[in-house]
Structures are given as C-alpha cells and as structure tokens.
N, C-alpha and C. Protein backbone atom coordinates (compact mmCIF):
# COMPACT_ATOMS: atom_id res chain seq x y z
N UNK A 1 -40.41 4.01 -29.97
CA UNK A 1 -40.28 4.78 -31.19
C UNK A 1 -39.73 3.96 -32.34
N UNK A 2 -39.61 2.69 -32.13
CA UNK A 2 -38.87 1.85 -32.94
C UNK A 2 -37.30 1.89 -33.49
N UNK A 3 -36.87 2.66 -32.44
CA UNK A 3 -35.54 2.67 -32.44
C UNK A 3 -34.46 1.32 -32.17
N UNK A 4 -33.83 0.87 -32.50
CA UNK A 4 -32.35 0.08 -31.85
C UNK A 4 -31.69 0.77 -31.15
N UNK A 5 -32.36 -0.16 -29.65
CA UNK A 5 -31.43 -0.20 -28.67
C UNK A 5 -30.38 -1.04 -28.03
N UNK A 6 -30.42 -2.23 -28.61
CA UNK A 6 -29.72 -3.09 -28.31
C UNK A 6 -29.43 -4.25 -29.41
N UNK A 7 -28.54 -5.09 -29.34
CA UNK A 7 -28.26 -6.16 -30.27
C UNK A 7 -27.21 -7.15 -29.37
N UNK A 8 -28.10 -8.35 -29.75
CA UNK A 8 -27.01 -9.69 -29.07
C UNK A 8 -26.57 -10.25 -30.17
N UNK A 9 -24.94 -10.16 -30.00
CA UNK A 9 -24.04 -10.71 -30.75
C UNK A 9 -23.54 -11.94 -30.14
N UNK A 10 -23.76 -13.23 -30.85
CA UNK A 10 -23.35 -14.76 -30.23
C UNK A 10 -21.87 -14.47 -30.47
N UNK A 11 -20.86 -13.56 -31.43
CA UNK A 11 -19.57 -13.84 -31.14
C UNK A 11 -19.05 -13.25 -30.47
N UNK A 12 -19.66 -11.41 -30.15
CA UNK A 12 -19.05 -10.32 -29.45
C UNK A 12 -19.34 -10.28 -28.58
N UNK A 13 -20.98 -10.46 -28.16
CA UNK A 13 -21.67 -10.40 -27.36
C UNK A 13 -22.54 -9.26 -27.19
N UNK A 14 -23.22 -8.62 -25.91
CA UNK A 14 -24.38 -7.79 -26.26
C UNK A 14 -23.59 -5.99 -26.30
N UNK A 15 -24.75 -5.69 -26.97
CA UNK A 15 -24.34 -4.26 -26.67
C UNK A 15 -25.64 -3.21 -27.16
N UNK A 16 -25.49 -1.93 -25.87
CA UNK A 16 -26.52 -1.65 -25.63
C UNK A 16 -26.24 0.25 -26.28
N UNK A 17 -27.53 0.77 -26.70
CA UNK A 17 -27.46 2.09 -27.64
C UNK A 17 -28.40 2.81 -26.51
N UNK A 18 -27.53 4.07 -26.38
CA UNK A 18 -28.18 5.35 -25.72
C UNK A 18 -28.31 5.93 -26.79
N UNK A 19 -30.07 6.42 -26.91
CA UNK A 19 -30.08 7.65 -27.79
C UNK A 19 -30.90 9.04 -26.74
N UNK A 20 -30.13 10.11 -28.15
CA UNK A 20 -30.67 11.32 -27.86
C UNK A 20 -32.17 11.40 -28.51
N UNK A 21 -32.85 12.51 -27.98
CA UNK A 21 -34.70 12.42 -28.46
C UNK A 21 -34.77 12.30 -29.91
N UNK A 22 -33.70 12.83 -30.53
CA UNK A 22 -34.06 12.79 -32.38
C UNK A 22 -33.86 11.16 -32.62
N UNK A 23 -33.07 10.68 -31.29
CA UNK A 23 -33.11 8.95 -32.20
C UNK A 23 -31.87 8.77 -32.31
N UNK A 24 -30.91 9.63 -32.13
CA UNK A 24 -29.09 9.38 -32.90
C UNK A 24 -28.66 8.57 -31.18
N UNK A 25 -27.36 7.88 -31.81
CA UNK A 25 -27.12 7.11 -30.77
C UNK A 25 -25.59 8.51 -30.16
N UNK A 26 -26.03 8.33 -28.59
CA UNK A 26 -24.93 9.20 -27.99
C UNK A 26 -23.90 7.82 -27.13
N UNK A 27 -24.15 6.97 -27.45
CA UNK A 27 -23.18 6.04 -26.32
C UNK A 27 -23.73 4.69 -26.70
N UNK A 28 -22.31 3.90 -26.81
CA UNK A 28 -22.42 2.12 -27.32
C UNK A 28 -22.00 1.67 -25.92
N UNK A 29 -22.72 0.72 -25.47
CA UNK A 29 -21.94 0.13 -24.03
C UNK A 29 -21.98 -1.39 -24.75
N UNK A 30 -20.63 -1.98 -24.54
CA UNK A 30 -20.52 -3.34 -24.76
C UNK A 30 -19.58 -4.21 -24.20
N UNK A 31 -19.64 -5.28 -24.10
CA UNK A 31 -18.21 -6.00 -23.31
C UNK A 31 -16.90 -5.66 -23.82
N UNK A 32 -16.14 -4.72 -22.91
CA UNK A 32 -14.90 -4.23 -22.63
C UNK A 32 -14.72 -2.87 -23.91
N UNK A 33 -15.64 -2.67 -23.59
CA UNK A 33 -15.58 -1.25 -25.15
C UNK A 33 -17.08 -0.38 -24.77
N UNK A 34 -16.78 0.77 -24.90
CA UNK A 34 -17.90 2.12 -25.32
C UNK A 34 -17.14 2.98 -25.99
N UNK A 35 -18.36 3.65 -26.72
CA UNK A 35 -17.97 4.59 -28.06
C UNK A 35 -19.32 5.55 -27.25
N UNK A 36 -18.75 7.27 -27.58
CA UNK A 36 -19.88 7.83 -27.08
C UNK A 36 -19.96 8.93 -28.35
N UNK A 37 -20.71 9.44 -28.62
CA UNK A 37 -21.09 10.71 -29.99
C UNK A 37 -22.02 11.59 -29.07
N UNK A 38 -21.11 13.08 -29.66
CA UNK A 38 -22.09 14.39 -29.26
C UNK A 38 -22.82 14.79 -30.92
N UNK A 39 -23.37 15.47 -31.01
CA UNK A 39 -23.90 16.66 -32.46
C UNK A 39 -24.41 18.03 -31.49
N UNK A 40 -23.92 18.34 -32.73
CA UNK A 40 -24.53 19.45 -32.95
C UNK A 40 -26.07 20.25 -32.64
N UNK A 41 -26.26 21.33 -32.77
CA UNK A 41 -28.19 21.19 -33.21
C UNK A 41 -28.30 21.05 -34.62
N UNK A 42 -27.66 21.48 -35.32
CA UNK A 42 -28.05 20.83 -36.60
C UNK A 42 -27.91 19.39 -37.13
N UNK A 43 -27.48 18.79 -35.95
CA UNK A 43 -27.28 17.05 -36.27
C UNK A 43 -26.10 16.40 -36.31
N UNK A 44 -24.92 17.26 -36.80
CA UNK A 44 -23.81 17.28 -36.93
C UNK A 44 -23.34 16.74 -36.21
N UNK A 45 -22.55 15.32 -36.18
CA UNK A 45 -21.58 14.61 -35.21
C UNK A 45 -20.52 15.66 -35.05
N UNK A 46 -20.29 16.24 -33.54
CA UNK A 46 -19.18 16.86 -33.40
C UNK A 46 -18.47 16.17 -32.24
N UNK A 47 -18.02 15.36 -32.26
CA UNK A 47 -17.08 14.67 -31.39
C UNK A 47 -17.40 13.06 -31.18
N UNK A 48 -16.55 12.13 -31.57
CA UNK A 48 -16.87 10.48 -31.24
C UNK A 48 -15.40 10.23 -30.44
N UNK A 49 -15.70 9.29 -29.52
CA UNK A 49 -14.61 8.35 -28.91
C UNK A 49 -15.01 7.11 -29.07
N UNK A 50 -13.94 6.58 -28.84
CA UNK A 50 -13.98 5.31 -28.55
C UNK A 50 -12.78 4.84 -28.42
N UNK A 51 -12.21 3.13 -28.09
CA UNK A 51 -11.00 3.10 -27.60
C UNK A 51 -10.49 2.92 -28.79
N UNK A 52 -9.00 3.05 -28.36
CA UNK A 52 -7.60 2.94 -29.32
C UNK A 52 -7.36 1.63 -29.64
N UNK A 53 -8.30 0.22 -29.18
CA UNK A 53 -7.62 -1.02 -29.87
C UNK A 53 -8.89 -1.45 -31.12
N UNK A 54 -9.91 -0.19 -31.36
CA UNK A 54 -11.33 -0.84 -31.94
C UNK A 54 -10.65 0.36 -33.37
N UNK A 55 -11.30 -0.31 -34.70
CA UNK A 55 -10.58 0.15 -35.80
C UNK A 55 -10.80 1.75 -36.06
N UNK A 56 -9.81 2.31 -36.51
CA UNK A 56 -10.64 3.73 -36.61
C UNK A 56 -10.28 4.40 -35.83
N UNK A 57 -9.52 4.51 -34.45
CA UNK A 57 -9.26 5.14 -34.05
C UNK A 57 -8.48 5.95 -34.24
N UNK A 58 -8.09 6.43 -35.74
CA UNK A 58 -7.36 7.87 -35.94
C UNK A 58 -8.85 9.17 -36.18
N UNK A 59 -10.18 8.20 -36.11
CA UNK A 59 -11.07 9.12 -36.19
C UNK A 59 -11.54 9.70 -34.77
N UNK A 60 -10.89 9.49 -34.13
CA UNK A 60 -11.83 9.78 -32.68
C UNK A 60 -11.20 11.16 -32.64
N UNK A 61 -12.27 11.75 -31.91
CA UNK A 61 -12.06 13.23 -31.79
C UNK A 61 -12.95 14.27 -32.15
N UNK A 62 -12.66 15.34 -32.00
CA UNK A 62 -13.75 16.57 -32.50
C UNK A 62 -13.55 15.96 -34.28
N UNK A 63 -15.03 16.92 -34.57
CA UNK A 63 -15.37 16.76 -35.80
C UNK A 63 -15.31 18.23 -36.59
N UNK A 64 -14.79 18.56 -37.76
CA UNK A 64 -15.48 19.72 -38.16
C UNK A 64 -15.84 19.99 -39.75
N UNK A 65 -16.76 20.82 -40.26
CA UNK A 65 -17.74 20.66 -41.03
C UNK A 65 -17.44 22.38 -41.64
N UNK A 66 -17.65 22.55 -43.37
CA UNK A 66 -18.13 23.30 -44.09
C UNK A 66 -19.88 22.80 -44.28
N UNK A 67 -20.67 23.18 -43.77
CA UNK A 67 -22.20 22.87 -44.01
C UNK A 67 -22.50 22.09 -43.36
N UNK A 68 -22.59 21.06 -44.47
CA UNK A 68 -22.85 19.28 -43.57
C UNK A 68 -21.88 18.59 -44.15
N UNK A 69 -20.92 19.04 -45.07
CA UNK A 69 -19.71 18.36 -45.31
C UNK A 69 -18.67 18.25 -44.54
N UNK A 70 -18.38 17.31 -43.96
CA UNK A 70 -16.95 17.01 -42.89
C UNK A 70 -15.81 16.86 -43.55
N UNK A 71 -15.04 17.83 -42.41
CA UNK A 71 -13.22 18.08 -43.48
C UNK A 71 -12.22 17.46 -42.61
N UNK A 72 -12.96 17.35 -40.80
CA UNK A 72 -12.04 16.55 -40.17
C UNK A 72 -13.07 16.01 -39.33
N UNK A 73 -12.17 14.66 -38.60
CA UNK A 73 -13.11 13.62 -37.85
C UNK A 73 -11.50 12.85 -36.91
N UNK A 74 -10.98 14.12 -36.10
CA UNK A 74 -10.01 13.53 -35.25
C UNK A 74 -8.77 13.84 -35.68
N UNK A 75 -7.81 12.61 -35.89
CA UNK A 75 -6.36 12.95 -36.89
C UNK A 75 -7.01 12.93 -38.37
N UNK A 76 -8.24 12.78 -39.23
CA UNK A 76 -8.24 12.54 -40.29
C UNK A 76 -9.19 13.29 -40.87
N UNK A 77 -8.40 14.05 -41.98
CA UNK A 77 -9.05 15.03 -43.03
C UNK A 77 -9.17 14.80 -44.22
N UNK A 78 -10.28 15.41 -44.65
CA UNK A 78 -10.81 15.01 -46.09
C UNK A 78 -11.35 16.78 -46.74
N UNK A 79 -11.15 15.63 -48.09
CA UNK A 79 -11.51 17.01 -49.00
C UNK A 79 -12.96 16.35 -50.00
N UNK A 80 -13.35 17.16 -50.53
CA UNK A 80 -14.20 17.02 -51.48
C UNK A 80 -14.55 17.43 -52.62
N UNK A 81 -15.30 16.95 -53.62
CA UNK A 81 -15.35 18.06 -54.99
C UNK A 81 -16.48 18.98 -54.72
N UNK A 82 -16.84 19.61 -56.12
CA UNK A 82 -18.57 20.10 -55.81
C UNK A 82 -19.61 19.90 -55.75
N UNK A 83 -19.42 18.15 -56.05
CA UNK A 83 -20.74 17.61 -56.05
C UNK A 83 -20.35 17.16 -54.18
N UNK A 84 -19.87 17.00 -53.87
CA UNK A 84 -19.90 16.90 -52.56
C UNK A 84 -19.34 15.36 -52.24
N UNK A 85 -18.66 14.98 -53.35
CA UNK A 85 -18.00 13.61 -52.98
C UNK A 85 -16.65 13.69 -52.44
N UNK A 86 -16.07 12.73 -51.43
CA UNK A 86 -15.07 12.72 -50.92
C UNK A 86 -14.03 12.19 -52.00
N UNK A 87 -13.30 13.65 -52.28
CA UNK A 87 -11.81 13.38 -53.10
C UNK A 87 -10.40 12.80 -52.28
N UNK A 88 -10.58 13.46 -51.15
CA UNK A 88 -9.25 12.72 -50.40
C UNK A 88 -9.68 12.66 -48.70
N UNK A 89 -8.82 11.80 -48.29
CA UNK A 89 -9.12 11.11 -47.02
C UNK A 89 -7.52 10.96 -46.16
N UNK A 90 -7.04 11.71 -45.55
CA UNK A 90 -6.18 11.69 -45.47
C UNK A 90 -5.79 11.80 -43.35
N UNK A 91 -4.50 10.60 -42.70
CA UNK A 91 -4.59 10.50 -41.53
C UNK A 91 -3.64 11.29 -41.43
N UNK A 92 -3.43 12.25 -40.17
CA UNK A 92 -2.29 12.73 -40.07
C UNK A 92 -1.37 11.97 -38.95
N UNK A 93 0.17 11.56 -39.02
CA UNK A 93 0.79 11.07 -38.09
C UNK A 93 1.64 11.85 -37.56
N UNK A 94 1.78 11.57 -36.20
CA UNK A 94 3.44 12.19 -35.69
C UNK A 94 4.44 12.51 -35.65
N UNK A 95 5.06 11.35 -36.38
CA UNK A 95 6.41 10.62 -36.66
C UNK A 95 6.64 10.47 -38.31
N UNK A 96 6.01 10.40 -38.95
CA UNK A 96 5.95 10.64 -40.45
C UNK A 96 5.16 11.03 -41.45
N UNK A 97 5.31 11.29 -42.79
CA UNK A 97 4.07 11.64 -43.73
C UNK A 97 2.70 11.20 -43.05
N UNK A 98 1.89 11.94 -43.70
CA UNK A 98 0.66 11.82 -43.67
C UNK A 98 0.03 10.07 -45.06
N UNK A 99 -0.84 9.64 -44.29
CA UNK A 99 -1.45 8.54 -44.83
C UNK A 99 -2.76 9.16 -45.70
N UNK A 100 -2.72 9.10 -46.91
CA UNK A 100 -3.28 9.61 -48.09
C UNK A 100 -3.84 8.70 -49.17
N UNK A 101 -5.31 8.79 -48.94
CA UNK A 101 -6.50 8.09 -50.14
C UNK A 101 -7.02 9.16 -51.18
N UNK A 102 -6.67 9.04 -52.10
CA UNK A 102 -7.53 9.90 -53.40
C UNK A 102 -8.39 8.80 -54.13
N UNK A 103 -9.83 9.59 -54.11
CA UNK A 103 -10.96 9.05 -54.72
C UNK A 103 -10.98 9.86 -56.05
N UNK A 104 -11.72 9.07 -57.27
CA UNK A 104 -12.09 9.19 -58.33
C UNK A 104 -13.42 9.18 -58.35
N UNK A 105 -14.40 9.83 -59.06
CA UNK A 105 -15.33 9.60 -59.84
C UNK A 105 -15.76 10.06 -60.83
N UNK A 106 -16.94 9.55 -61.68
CA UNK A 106 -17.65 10.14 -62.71
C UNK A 106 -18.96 10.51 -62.65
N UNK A 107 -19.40 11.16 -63.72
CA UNK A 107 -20.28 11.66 -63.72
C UNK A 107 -21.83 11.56 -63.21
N UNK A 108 -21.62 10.36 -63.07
CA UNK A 108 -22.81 9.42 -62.45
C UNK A 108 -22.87 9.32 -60.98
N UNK A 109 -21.51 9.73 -60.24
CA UNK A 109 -21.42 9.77 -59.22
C UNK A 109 -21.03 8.27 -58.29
N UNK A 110 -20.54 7.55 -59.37
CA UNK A 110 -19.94 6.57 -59.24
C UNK A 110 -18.16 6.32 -58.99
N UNK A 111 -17.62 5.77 -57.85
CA UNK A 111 -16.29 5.54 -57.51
C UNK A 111 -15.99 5.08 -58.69
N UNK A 112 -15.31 5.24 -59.30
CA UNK A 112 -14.35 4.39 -60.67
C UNK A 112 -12.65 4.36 -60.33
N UNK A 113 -12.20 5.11 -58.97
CA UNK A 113 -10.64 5.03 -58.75
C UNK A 113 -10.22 5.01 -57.58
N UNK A 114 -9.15 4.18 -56.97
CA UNK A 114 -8.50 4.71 -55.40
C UNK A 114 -7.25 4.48 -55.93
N UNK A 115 -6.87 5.51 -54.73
CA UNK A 115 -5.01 5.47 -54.88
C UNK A 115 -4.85 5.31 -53.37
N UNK A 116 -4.15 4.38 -52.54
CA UNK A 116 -3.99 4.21 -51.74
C UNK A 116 -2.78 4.87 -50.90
N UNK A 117 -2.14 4.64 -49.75
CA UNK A 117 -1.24 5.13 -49.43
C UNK A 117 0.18 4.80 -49.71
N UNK A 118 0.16 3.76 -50.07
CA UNK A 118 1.42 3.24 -50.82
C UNK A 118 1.53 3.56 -52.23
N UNK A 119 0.36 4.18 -53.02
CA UNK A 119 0.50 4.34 -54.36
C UNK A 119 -0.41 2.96 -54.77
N UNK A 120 -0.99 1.94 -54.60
CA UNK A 120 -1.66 1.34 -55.36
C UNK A 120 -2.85 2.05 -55.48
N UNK A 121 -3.05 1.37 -57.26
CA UNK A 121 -4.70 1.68 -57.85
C UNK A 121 -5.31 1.22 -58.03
N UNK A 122 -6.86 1.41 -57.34
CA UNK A 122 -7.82 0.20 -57.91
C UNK A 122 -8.59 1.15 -58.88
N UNK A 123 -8.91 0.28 -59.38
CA UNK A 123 -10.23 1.07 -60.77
C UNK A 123 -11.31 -0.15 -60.70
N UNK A 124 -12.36 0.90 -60.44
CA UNK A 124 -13.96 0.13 -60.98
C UNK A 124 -14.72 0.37 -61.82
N UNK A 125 -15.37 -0.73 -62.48
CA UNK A 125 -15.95 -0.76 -63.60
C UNK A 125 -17.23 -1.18 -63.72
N UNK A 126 -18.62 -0.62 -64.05
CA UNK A 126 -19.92 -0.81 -63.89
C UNK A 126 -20.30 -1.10 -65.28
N UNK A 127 -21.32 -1.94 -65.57
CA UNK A 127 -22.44 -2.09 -66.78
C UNK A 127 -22.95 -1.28 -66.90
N UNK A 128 -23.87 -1.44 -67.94
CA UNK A 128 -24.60 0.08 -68.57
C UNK A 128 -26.08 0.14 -67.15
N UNK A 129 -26.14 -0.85 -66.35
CA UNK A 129 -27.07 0.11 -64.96
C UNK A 129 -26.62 0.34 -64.11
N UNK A 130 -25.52 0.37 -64.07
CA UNK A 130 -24.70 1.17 -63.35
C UNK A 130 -24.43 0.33 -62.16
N UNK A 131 -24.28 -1.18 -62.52
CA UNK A 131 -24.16 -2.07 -61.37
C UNK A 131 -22.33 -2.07 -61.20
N UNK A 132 -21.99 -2.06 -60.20
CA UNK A 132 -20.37 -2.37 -60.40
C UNK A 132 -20.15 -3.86 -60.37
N UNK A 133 -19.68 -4.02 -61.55
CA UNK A 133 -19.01 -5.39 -61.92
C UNK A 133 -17.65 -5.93 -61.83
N UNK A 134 -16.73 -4.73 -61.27
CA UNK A 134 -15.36 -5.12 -61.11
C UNK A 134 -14.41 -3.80 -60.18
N UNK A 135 -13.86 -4.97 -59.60
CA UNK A 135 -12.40 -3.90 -58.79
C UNK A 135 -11.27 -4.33 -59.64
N UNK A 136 -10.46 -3.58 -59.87
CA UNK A 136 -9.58 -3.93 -60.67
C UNK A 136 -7.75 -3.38 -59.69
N UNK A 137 -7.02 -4.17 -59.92
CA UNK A 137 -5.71 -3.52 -58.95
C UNK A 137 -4.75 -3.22 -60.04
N UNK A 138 -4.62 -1.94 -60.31
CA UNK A 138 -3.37 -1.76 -61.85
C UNK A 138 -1.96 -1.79 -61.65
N UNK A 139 -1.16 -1.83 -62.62
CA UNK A 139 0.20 -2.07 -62.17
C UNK A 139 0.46 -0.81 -62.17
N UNK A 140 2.08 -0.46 -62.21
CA UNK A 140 3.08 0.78 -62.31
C UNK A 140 2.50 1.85 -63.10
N UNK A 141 1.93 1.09 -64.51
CA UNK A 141 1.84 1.84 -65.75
C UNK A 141 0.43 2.02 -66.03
N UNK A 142 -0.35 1.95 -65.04
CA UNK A 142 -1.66 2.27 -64.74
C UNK A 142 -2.50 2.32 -65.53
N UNK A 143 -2.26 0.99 -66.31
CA UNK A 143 -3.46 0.43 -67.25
C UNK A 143 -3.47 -1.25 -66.86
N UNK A 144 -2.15 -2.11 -66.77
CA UNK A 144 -2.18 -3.34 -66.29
C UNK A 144 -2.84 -3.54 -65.38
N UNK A 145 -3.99 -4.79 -65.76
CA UNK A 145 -4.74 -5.23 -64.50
C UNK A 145 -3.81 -6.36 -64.02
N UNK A 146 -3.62 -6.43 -62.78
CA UNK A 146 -2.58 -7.09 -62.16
C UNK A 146 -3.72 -8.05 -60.83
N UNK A 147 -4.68 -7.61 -60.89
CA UNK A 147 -5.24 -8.54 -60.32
C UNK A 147 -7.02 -8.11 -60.51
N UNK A 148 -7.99 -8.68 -60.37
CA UNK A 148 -8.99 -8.44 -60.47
C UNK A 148 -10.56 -9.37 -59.78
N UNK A 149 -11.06 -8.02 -59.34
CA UNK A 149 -12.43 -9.21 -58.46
C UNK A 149 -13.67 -9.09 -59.33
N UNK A 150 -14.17 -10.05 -59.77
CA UNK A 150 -15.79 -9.55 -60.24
C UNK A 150 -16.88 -10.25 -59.49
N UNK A 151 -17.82 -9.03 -59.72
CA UNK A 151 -18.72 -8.86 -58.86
C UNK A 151 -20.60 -9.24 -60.30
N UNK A 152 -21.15 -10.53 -59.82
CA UNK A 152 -21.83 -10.87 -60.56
C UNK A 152 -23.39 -10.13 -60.00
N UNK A 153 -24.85 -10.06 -61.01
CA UNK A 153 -26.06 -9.90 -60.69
C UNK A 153 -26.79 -10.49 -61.30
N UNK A 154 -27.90 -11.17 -60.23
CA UNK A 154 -28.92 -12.09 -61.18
C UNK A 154 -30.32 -11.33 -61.30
C-alpha cells in the first residue's frame, strides 16, 4: 500500500512500524524501546506509550478530544482559540506548579509569540510572504531583543 514500515537508522539502528488497515502506525519496535498508539473510529489517537527515558514522556497516556481538537495527551493539557490553534500547553506535576507554554498568533495564523515556563519570550517575525525570518528572545521589558536567530530564503 506504500506505507512505511520500517527504517534503518546507521546511529539508532532499525525500527520496525505496525499498522492498522487505515495505514496509522499502532506499535514502533526498535532496539531497547517500543511506543504503541490506539484511535479511535474516528481516527483519534486515544492512548500512546512509550518508555519514560524517550522525550515526551509526560505525553504518554490516554488522550482526550473536544471534536478533533486535543485538550489532553497524558500529564499534558492544552487549550486553544477558535481558530483552533494551540494557545496553551501545559504539563501537570506532582510535587509542584504546573509547567506552562502560552502561544501567540496572528491573523494569518502564524506563531509570532512563546512564553515559556520560566517566563521567557520569544517573538517571531515574517516578511511580507509570510516566510519567518526571525526568533527573537526579549528581555524583562518585553521589547529588548536580547538575543536573536535569523532565518534566510533564496
């Protein structure tokens, strides 16, 4: 069906994809690691594992959904606006506050802000085609660019 089932990695090494009949992958087998995914019938990832030393693992877990918009994916919940972009992203912990990302955008539907969990801000900045040409990291007073990456197109 022209699906990916497999991929050899010269640094990781191989690893092999179970899919279900629509094609979605239900299980990664690879050296010293598997990740397995259920859905829904409507398609809907409702549950991923995988182990606790591979990144991400505050997402493992049931999944749950307004529509096809996901509000949780394990310890971590998110919100959204009405266009359906993710406004916040947030992990929940045990032992202290919750770990909290707020997204920005505009009208175009373009990221232009993060606030991280410590309080840093990045701001991005696109040309008139809407290419993004810059991350920007602001200071305290949240206009100082305090550090900055640009991003060129030929």
């Amino acid at each position: 069906d022209g699906y990916l089932i497999g991929l050899d990695d010269s640094l990781n090494g191989p690893r092999r994809f179970d899919l279900d009949r629509a094609g979605r992958v239900t299980k990664v087998t690879a050296t010293n690691w598997n990740e397995s995914y259920d859905y829904d019938a409507a398609g809907n990832q409702t549950a991923a594992d995988w182990p606790s030393s591979h990144p991400g693992s505050d997402s493992t877990g049931p999944r749950s959904y307004t529509g096809s918009t996901i509000n949780r994916a394990g310890n971590t919940r998110y919100e959204h606006d009405a266009g359906g972009r993710t406004t916040l992203r947030q992990k929940v912990r045990l032992s202290r506050k919750p770990d909290t990302w707020r997204y920005e955008w505009d009208p175009e539907d373009r990221l232009t802000g993060v606030t991280t969990p410590d309080g840093t801000l990045w701001r991005y900045r696109y040309d008139p085609l809407g290419r993004r040409v810059a991350k920007e990291r602001l200071g305290g007073d949240r206009l100082t660019v305090v550090e900055e990456i640009r991003f060129t197109w030929d």
